[in-house]
PDB file of N, CA and C in Angstrom:
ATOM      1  N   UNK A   1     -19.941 -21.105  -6.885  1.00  0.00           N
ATOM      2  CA  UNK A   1     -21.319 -21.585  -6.970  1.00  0.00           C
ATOM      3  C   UNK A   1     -21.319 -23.023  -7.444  1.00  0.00           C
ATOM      4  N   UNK A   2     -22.110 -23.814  -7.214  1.00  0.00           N
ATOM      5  CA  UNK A   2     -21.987 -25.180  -7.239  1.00  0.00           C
ATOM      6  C   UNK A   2     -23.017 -25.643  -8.498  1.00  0.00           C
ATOM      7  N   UNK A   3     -22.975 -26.372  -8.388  1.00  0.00           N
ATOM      8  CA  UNK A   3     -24.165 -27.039  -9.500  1.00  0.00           C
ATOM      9  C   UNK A   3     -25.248 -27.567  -9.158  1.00  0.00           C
ATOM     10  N   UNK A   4     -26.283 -27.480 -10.155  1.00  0.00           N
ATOM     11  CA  UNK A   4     -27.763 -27.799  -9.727  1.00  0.00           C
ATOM     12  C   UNK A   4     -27.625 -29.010  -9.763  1.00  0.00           C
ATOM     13  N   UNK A   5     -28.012 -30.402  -9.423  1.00  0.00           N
ATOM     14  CA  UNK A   5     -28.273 -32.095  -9.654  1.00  0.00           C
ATOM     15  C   UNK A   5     -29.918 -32.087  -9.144  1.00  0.00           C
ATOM     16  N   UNK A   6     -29.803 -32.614 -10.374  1.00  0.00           N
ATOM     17  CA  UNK A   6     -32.050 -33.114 -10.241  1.00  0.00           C
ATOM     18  C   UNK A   6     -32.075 -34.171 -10.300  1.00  0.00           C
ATOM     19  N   UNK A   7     -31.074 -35.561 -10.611  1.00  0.00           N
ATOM     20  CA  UNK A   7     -31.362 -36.837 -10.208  1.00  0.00           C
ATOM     21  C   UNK A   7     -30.104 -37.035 -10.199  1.00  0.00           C
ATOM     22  N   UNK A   8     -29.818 -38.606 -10.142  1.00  0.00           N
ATOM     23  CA  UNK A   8     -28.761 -39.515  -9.355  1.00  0.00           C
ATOM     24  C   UNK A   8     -27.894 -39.470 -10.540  1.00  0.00           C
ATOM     25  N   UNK A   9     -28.071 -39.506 -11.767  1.00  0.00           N
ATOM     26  CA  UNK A   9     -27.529 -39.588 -12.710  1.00  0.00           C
ATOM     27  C   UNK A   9     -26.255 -38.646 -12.793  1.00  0.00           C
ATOM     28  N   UNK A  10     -27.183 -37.185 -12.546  1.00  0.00           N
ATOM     29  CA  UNK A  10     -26.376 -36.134 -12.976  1.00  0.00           C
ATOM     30  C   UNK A  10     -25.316 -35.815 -11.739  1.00  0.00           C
ATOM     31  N   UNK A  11     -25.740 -36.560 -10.321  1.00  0.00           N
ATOM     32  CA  UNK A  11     -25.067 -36.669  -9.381  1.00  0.00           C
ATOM     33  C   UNK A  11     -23.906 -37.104  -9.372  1.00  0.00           C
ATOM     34  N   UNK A  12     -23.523 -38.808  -9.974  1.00  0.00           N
ATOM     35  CA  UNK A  12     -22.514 -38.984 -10.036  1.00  0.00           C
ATOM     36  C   UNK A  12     -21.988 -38.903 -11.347  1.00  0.00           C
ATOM     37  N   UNK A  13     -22.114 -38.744 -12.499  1.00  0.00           N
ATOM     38  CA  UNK A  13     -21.597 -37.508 -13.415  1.00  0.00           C
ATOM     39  C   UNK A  13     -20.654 -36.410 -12.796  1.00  0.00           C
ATOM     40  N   UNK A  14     -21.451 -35.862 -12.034  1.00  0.00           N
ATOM     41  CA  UNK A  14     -20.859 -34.050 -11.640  1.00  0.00           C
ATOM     42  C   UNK A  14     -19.351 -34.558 -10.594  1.00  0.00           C
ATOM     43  N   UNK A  15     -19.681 -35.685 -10.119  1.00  0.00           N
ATOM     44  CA  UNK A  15     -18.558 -36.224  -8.754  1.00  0.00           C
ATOM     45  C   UNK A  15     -17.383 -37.109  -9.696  1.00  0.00           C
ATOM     46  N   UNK A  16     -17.619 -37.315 -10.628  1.00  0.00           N
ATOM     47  CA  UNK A  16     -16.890 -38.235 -11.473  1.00  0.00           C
ATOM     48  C   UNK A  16     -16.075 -37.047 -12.053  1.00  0.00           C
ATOM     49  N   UNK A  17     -16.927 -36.285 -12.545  1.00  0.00           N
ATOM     50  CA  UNK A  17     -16.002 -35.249 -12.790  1.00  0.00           C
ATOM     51  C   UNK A  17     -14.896 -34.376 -12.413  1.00  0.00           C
ATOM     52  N   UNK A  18     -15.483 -34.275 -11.032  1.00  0.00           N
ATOM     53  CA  UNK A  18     -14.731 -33.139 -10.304  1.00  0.00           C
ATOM     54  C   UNK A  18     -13.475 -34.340  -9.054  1.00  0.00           C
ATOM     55  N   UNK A  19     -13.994 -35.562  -9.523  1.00  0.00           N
ATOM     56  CA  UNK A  19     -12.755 -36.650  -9.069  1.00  0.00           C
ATOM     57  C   UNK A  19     -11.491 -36.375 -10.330  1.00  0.00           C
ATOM     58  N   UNK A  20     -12.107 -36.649 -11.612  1.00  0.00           N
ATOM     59  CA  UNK A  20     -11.183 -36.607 -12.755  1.00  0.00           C
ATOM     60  C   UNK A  20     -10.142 -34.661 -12.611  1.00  0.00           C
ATOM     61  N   UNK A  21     -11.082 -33.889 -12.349  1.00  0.00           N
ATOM     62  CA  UNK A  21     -10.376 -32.475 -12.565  1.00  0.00           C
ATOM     63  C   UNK A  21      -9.002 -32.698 -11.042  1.00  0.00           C
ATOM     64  N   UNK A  22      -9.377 -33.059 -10.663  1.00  0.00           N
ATOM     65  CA  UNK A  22      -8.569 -33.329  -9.074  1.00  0.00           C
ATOM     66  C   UNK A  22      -7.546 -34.222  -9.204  1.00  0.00           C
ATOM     67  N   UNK A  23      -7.592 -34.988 -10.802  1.00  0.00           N
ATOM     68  CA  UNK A  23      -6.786 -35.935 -11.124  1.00  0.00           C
ATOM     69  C   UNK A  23      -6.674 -37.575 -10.087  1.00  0.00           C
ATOM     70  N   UNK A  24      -8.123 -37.675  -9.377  1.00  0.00           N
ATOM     71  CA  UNK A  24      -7.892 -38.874  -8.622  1.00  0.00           C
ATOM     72  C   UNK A  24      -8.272 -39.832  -9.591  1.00  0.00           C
ATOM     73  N   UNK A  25      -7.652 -41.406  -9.520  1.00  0.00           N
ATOM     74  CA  UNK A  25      -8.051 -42.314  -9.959  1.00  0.00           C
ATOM     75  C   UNK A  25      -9.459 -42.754  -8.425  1.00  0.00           C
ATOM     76  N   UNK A  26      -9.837 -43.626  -9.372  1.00  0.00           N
ATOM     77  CA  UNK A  26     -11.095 -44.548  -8.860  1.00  0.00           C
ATOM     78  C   UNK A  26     -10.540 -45.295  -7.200  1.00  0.00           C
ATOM     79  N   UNK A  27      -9.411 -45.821  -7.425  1.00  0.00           N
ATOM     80  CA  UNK A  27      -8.686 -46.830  -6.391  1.00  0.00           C
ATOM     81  C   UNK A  27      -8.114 -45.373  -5.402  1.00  0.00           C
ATOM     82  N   UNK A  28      -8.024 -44.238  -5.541  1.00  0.00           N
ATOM     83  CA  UNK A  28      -7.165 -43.393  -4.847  1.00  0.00           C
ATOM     84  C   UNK A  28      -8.323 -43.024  -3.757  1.00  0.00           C
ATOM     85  N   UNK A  29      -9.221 -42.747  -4.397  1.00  0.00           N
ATOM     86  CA  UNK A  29     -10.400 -42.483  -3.757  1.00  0.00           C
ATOM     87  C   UNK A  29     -11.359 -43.540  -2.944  1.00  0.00           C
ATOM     88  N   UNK A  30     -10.995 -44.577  -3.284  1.00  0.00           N
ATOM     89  CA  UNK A  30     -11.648 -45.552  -2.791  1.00  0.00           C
ATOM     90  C   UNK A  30     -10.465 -45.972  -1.034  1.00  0.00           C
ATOM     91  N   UNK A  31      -9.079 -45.749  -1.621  1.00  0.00           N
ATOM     92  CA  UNK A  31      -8.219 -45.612  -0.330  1.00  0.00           C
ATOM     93  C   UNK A  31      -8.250 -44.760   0.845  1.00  0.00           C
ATOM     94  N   UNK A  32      -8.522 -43.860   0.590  1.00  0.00           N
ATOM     95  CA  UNK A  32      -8.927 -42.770   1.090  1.00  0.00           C
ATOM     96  C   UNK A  32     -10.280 -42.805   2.087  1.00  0.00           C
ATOM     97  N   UNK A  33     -11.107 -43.764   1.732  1.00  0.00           N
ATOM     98  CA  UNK A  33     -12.506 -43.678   2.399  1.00  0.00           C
ATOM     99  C   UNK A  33     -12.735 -44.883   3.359  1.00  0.00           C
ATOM    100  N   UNK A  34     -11.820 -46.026   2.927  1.00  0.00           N
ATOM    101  CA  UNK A  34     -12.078 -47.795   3.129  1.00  0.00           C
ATOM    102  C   UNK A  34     -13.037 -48.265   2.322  1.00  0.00           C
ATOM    103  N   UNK A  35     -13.180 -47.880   1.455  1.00  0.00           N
ATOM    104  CA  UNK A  35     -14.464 -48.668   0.445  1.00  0.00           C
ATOM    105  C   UNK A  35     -13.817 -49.199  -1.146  1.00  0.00           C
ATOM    106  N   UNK A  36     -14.016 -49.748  -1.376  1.00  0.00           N
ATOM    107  CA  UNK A  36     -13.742 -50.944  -2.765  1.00  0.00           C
ATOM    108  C   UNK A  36     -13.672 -49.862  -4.174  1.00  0.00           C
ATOM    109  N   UNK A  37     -12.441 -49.863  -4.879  1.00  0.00           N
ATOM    110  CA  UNK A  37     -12.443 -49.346  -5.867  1.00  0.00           C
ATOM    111  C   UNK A  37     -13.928 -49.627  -6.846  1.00  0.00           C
ATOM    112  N   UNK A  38     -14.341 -51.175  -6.948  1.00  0.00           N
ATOM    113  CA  UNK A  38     -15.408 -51.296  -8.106  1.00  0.00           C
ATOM    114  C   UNK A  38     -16.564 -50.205  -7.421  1.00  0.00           C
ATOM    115  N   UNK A  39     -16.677 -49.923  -6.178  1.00  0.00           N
ATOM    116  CA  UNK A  39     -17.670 -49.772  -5.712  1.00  0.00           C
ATOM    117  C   UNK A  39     -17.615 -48.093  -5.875  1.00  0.00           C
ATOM    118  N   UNK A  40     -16.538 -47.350  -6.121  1.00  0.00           N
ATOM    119  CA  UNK A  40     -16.437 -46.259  -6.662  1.00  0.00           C
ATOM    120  C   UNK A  40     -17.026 -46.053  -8.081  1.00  0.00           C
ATOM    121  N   UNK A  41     -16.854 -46.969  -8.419  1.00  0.00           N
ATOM    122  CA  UNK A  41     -16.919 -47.702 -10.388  1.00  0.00           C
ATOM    123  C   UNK A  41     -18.545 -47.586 -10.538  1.00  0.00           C
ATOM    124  N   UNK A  42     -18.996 -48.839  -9.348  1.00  0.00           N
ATOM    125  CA  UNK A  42     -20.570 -48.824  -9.616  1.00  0.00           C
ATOM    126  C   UNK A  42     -21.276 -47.390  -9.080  1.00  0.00           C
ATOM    127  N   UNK A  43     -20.752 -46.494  -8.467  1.00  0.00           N
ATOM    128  CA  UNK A  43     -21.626 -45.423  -8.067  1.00  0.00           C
ATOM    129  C   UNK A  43     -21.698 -44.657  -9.431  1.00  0.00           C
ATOM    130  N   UNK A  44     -20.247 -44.239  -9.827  1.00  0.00           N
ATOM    131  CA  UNK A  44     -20.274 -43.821 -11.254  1.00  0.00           C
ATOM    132  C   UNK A  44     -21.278 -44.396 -12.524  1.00  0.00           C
ATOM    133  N   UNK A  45     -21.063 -45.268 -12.385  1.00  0.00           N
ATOM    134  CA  UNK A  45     -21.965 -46.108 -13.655  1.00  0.00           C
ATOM    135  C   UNK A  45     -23.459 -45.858 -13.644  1.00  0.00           C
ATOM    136  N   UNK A  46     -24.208 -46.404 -12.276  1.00  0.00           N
ATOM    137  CA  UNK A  46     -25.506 -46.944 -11.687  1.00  0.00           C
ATOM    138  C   UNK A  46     -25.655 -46.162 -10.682  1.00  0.00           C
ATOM    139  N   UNK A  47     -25.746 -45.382  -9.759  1.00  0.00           N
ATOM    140  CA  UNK A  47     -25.510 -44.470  -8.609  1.00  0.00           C
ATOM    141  C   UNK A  47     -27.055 -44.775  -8.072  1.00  0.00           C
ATOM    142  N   UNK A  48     -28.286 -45.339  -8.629  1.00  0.00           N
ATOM    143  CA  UNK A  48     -29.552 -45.390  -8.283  1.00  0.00           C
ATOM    144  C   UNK A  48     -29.304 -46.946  -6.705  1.00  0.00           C
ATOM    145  N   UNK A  49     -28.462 -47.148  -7.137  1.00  0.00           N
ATOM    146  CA  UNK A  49     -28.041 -48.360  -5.972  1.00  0.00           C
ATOM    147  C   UNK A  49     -27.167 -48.213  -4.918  1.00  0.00           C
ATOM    148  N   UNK A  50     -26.746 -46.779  -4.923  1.00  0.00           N
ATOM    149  CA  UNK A  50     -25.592 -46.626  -3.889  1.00  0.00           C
ATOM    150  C   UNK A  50     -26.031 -46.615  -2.512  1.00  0.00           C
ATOM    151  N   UNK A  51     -25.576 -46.657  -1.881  1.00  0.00           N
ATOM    152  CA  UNK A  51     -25.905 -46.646  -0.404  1.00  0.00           C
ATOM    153  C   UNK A  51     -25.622 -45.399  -0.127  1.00  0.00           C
ATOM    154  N   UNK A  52     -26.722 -44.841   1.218  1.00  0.00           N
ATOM    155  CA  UNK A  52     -26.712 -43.156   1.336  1.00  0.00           C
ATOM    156  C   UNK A  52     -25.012 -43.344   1.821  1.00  0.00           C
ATOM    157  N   UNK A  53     -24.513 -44.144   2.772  1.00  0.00           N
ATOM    158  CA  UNK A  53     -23.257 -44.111   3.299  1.00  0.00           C
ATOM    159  C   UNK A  53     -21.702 -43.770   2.651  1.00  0.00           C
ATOM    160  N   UNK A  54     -22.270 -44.804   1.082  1.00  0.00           N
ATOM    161  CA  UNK A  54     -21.003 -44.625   0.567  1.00  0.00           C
ATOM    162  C   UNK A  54     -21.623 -43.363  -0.494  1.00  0.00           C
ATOM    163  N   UNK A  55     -22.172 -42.681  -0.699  1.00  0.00           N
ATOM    164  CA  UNK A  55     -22.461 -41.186  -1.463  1.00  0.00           C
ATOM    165  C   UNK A  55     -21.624 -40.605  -0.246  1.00  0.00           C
ATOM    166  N   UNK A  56     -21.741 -40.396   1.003  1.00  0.00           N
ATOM    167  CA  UNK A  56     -21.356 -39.285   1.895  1.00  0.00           C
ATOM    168  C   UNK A  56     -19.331 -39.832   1.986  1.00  0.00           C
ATOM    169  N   UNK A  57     -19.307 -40.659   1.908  1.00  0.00           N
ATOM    170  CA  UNK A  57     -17.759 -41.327   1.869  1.00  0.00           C
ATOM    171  C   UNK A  57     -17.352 -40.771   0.768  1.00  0.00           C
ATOM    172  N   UNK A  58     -17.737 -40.787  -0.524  1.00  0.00           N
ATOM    173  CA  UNK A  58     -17.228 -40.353  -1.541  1.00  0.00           C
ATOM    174  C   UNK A  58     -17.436 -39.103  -1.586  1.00  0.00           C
ATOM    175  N   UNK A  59     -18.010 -38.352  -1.036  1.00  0.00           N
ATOM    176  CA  UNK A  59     -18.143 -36.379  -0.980  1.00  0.00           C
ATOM    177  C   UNK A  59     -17.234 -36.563  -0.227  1.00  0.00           C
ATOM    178  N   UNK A  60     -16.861 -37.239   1.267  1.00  0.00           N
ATOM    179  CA  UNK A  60     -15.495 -37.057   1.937  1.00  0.00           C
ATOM    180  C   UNK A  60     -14.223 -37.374   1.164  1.00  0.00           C
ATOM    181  N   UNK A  61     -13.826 -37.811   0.845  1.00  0.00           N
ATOM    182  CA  UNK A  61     -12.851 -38.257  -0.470  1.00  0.00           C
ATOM    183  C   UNK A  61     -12.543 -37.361  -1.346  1.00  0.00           C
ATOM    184  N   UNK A  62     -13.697 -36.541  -1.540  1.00  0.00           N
ATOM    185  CA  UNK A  62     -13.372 -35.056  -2.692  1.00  0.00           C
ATOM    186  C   UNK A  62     -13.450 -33.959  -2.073  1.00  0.00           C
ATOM    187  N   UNK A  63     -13.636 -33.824  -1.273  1.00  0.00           N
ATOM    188  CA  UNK A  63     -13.514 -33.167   0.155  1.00  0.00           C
ATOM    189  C   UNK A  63     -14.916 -31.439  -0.206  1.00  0.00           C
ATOM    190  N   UNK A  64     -16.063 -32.810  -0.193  1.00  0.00           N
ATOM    191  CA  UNK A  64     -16.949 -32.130  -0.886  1.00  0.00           C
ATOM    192  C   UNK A  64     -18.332 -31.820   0.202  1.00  0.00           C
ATOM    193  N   UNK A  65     -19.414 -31.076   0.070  1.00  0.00           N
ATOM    194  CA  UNK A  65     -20.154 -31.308   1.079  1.00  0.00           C
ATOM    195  C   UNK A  65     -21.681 -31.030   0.367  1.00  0.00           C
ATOM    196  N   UNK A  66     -22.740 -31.444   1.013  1.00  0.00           N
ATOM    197  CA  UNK A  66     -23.967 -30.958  -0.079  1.00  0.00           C
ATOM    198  C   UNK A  66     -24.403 -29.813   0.629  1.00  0.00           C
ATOM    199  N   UNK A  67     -25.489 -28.989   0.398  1.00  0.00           N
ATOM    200  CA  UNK A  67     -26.402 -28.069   0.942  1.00  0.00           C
ATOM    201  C   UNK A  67     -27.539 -28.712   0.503  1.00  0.00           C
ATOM    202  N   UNK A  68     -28.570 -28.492   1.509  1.00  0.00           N
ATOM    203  CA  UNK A  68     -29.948 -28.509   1.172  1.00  0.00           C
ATOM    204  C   UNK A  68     -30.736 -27.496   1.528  1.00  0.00           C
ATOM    205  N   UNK A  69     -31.610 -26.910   0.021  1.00  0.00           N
ATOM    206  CA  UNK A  69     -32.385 -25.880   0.561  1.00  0.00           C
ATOM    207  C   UNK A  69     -33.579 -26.324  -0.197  1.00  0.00           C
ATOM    208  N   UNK A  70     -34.762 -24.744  -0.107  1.00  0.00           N
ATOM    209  CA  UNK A  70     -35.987 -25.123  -0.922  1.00  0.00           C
ATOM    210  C   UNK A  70     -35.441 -24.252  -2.029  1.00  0.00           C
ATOM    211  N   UNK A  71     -36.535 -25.701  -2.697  1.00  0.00           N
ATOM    212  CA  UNK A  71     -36.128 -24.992  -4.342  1.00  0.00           C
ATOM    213  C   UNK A  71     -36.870 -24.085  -4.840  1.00  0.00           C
ATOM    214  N   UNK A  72     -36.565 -23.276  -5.371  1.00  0.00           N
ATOM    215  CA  UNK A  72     -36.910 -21.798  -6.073  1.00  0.00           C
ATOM    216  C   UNK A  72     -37.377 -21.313  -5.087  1.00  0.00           C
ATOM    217  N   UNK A  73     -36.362 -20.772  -4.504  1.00  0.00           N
ATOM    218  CA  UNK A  73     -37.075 -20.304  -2.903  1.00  0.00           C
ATOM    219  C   UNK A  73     -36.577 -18.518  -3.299  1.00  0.00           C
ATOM    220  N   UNK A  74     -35.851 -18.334  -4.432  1.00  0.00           N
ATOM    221  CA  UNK A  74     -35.701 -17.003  -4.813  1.00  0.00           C
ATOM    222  C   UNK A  74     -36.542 -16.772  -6.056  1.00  0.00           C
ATOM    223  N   UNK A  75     -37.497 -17.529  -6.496  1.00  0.00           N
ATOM    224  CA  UNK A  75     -38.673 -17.406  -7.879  1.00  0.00           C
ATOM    225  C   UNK A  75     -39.677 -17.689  -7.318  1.00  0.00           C
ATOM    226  N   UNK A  76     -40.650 -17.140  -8.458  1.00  0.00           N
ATOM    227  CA  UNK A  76     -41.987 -17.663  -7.942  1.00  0.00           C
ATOM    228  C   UNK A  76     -42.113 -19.282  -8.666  1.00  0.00           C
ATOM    229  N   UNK A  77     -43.357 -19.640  -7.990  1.00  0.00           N
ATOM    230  CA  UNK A  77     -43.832 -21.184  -8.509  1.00  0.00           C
ATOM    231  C   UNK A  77     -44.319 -21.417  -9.816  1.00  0.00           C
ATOM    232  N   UNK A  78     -43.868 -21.671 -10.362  1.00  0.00           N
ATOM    233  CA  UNK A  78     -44.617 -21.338 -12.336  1.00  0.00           C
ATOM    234  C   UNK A  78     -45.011 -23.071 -12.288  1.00  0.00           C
ATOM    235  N   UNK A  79     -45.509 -23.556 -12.804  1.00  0.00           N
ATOM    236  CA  UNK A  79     -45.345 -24.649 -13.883  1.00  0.00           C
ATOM    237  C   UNK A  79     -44.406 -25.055 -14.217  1.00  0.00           C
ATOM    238  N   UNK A  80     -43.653 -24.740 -15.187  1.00  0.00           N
ATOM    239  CA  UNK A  80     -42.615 -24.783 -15.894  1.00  0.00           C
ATOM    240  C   UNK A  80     -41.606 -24.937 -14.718  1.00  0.00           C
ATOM    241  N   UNK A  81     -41.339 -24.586 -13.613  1.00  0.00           N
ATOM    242  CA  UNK A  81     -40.049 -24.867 -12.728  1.00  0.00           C
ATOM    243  C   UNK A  81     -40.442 -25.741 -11.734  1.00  0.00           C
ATOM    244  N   UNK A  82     -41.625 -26.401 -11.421  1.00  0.00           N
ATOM    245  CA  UNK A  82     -42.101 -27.694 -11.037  1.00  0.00           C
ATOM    246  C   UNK A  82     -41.268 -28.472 -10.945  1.00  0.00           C
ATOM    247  N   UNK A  83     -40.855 -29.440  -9.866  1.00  0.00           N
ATOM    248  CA  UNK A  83     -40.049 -30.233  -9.751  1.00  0.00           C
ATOM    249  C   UNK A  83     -40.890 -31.777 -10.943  1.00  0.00           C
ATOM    250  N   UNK A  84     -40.490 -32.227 -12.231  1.00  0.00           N
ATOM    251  CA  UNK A  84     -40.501 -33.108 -12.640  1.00  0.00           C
ATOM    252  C   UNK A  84     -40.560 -34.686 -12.286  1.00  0.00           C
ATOM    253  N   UNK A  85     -40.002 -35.200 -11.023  1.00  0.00           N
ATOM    254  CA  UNK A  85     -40.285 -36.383 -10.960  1.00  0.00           C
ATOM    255  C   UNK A  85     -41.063 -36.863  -9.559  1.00  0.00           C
ATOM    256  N   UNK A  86     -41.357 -37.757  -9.103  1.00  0.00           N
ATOM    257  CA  UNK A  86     -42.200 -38.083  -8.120  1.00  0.00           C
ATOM    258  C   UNK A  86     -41.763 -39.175  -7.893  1.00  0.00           C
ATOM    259  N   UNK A  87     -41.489 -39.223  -6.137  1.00  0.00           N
ATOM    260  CA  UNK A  87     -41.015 -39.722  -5.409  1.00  0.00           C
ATOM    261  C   UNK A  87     -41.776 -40.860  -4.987  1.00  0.00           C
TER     262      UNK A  87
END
């Protein structure tokens, strides 16, 4: 089972992570894709600036993939599980 991400933050957090458990450095991963070690660096850091391109380069690199579904599509709609931010 994968993990929930509700913003960009916790996005590249969770990918930083699961780069580190995999034991890749920053530059290994960045070889791997054709894209610039810093630029591995700045997704980690700042990820609100990444380009959709290099997010999907770096899931290829960890050999990762997303799903998209609706949310709480197995709960009902409360309040309280309201999606928080606005687009």
């Amino acid at each position: 089972m994968g993990t929930k991400i509700t913003d960009a933050k916790q996005l590249s957090v969770e990918l930083r992570n699961i780069r580190r458990s995999k034991k890749l450095s920053q530059t290994q991963i960045s070889k791997n894709v054709g894209i610039r070690q810093d630029t591995v660096s700045k997704f980690e850091q700042s990820p609100e600036s990444t380009k959709l391109e290099t997010f999907f380069k770096l899931l290829s690199a960890l050999e990762l993939e997303i799903e998209v579904k609706p949310r709480n599509a197995n709960s009902s709609h409360t309040a309280d599980s309201a999606w928080s931010e606005e687009w």
